[in-house]
N, C-alpha and C. Protein backbone atom coordinates (compact mmCIF):
# COMPACT_ATOMS: atom_id res chain seq x y z
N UNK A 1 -16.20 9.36 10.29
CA UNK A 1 -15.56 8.07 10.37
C UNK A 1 -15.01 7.91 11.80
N UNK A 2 -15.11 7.12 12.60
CA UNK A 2 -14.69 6.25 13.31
C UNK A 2 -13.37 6.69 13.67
N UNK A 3 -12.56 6.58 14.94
CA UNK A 3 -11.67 6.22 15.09
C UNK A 3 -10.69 4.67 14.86
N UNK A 4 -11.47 3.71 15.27
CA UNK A 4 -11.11 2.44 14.66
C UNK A 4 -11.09 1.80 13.45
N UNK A 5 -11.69 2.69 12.75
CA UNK A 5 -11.87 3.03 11.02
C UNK A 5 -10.87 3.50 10.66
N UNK A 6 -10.51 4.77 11.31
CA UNK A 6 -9.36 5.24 10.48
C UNK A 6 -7.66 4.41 10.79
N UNK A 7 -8.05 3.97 12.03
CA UNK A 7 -6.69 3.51 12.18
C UNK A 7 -6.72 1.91 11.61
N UNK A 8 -7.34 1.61 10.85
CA UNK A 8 -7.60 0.34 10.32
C UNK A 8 -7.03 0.85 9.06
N UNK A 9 -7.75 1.68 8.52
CA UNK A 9 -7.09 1.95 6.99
C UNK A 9 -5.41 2.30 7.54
N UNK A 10 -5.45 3.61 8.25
CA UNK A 10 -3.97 3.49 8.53
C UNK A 10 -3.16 2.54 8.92
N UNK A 11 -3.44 0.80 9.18
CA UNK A 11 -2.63 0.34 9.25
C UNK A 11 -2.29 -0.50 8.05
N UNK A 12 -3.53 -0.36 7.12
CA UNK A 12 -3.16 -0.81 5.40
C UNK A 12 -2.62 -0.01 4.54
N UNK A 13 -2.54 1.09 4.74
CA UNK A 13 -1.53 1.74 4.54
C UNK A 13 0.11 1.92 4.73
N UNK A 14 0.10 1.95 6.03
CA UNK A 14 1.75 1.49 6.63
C UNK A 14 2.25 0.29 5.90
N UNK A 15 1.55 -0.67 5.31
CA UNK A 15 2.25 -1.88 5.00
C UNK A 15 1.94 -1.73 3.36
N UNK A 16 1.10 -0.84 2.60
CA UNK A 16 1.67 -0.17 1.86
C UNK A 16 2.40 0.51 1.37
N UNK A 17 2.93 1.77 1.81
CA UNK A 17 4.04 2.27 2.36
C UNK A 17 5.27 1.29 2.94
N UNK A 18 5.56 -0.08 3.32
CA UNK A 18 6.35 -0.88 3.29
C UNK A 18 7.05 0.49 4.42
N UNK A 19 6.41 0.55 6.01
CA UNK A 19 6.59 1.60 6.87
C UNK A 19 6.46 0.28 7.88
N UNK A 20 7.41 -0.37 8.91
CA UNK A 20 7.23 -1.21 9.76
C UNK A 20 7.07 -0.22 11.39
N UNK A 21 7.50 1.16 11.50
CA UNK A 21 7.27 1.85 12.23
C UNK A 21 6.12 2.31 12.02
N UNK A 22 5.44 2.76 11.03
CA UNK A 22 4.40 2.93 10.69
C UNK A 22 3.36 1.98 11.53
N UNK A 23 3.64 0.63 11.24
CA UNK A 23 2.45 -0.65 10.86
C UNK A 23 2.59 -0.56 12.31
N UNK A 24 3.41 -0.71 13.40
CA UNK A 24 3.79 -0.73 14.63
C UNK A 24 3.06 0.27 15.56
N UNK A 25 3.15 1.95 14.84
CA UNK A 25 1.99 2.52 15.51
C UNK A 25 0.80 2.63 15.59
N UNK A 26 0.35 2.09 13.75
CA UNK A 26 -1.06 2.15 13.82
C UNK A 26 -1.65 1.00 14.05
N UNK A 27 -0.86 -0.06 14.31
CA UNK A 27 -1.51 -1.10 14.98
C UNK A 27 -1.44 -1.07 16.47
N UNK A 28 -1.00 -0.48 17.54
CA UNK A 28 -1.52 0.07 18.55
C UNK A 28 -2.35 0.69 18.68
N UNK A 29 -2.48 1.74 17.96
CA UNK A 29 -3.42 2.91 17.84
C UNK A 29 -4.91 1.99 17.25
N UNK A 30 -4.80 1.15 16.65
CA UNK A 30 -6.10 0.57 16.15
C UNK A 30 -6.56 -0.30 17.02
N UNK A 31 -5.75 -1.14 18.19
CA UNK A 31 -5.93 -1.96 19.06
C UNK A 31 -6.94 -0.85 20.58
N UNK A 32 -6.29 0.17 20.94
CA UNK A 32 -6.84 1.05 21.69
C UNK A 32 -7.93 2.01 21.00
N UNK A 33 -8.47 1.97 20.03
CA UNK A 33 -9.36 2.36 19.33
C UNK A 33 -10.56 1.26 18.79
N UNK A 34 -10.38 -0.10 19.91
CA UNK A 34 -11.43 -1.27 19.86
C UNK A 34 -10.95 -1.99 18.55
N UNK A 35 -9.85 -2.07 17.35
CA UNK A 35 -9.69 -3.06 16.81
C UNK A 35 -9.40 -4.59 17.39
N UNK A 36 -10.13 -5.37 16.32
CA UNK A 36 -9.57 -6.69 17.04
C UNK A 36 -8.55 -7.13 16.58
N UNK A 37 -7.59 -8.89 17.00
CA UNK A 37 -6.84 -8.57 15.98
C UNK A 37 -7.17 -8.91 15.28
N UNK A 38 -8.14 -9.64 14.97
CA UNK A 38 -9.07 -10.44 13.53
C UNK A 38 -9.32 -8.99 12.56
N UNK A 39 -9.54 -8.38 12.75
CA UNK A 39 -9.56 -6.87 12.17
C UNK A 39 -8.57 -5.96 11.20
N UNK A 40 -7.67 -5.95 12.49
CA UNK A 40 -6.02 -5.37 12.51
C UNK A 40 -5.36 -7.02 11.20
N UNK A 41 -5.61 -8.01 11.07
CA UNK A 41 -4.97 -9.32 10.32
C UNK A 41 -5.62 -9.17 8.96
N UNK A 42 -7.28 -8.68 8.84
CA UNK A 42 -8.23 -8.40 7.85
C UNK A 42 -7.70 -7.00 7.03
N UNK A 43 -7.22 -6.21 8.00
CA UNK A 43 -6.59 -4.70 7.12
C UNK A 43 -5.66 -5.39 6.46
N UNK A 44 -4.79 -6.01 7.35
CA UNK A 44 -3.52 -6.51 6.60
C UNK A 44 -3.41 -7.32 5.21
N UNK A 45 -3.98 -8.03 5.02
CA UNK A 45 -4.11 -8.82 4.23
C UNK A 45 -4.56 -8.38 2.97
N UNK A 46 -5.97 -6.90 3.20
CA UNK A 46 -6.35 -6.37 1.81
C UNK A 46 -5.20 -5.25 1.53
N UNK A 47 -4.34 -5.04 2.29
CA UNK A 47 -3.08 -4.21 2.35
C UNK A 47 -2.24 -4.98 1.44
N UNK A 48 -1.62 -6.26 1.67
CA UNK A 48 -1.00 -6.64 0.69
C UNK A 48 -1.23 -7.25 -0.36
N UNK A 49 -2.69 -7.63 -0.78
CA UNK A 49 -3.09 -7.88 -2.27
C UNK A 49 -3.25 -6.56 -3.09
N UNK A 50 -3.81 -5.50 -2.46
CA UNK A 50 -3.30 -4.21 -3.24
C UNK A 50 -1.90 -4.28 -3.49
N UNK A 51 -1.19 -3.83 -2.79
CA UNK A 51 0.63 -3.98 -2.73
C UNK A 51 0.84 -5.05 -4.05
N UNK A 52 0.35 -6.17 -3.78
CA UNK A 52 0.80 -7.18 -4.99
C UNK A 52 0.14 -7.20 -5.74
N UNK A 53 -1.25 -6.40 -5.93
CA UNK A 53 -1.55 -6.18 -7.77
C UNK A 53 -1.14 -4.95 -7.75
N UNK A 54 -0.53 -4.03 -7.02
CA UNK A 54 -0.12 -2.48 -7.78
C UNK A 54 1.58 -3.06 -8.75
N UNK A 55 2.32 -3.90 -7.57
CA UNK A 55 3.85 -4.72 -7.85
C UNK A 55 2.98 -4.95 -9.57
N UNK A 56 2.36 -6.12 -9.45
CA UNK A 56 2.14 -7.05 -10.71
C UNK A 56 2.20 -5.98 -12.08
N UNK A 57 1.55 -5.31 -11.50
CA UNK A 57 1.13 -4.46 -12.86
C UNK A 57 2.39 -3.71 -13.14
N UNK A 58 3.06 -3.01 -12.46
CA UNK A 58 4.35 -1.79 -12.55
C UNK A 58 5.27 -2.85 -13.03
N UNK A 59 5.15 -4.56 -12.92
CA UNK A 59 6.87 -5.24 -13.47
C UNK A 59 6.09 -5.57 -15.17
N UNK A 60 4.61 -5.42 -14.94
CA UNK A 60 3.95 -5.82 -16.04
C UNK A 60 4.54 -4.42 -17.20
N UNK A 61 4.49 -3.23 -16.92
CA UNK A 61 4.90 -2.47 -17.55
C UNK A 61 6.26 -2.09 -17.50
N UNK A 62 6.89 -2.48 -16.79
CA UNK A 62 8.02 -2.42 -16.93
C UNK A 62 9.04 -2.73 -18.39
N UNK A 63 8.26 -4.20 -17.85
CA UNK A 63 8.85 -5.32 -19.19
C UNK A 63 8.69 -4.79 -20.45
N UNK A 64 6.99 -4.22 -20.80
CA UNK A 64 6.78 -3.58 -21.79
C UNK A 64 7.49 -2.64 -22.40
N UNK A 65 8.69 -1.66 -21.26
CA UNK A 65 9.44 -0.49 -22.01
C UNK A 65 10.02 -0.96 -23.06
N UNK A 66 9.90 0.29 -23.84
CA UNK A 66 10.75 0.06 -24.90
C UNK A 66 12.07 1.06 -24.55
N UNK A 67 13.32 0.62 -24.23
CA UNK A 67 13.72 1.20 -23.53
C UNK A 67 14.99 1.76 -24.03
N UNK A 68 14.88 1.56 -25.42
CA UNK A 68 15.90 2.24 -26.33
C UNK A 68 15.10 3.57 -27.01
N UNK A 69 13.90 4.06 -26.59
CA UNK A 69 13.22 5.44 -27.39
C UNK A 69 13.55 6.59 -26.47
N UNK A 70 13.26 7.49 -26.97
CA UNK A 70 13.28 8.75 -25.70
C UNK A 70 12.17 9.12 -25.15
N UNK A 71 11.95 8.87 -23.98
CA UNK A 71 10.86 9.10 -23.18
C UNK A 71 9.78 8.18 -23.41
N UNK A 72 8.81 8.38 -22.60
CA UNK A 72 7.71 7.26 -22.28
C UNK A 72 6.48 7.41 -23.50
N UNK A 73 6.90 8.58 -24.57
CA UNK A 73 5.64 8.73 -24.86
C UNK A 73 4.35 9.50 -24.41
N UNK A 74 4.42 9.57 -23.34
CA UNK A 74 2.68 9.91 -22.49
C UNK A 74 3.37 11.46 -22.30
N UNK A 75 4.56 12.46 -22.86
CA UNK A 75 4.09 14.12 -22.28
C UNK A 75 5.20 14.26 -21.29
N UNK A 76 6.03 13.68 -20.71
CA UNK A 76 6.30 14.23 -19.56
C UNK A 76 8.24 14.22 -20.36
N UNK A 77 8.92 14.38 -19.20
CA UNK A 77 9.97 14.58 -19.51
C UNK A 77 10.99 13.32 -18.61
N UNK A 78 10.78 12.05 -19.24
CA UNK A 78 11.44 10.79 -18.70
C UNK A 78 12.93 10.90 -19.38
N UNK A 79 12.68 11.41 -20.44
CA UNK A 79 13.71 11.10 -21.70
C UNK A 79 14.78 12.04 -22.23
């Protein structure tokens, strides 16, 4: 992979991570690695529709707790 590849994902990441130091370096780092910013704006953007269907779904289950039982059910030790 690419250097301008990787720092493309790394900058959809940083704004996954909700990392503004993050988004700050790897959007340099992707600019000196031949990103454009049409590129660097294109990471961004599939960065935060992930971000807002991972959100959607986690308030989607949220709501669902039943939040008077002990534990989640699924094995682990919530409860």
């Amino acid at each position: 992979m690419d250097d301008k590849t990787k720092e493309l994902i790394a900058v959809g990441a940083s704004v996954t991570a909700n990392c503004q130091l993050c988004l700050q370096y790897h959007d340099n780092m992707a600019r000196e690695a031949g990103a454009s910013k049409e590129e660097i704006k294109e990471a961004i953007k599939v960065a935060q529709a992930v971000k807002k269907g991972a959100a959607t779904q986690m308030n989607e289950f949220v709501t669902s707790m039943d939040l008077d039982s002990k534990g989640c059910g699924k094995g682990c030790k919530c409860g």
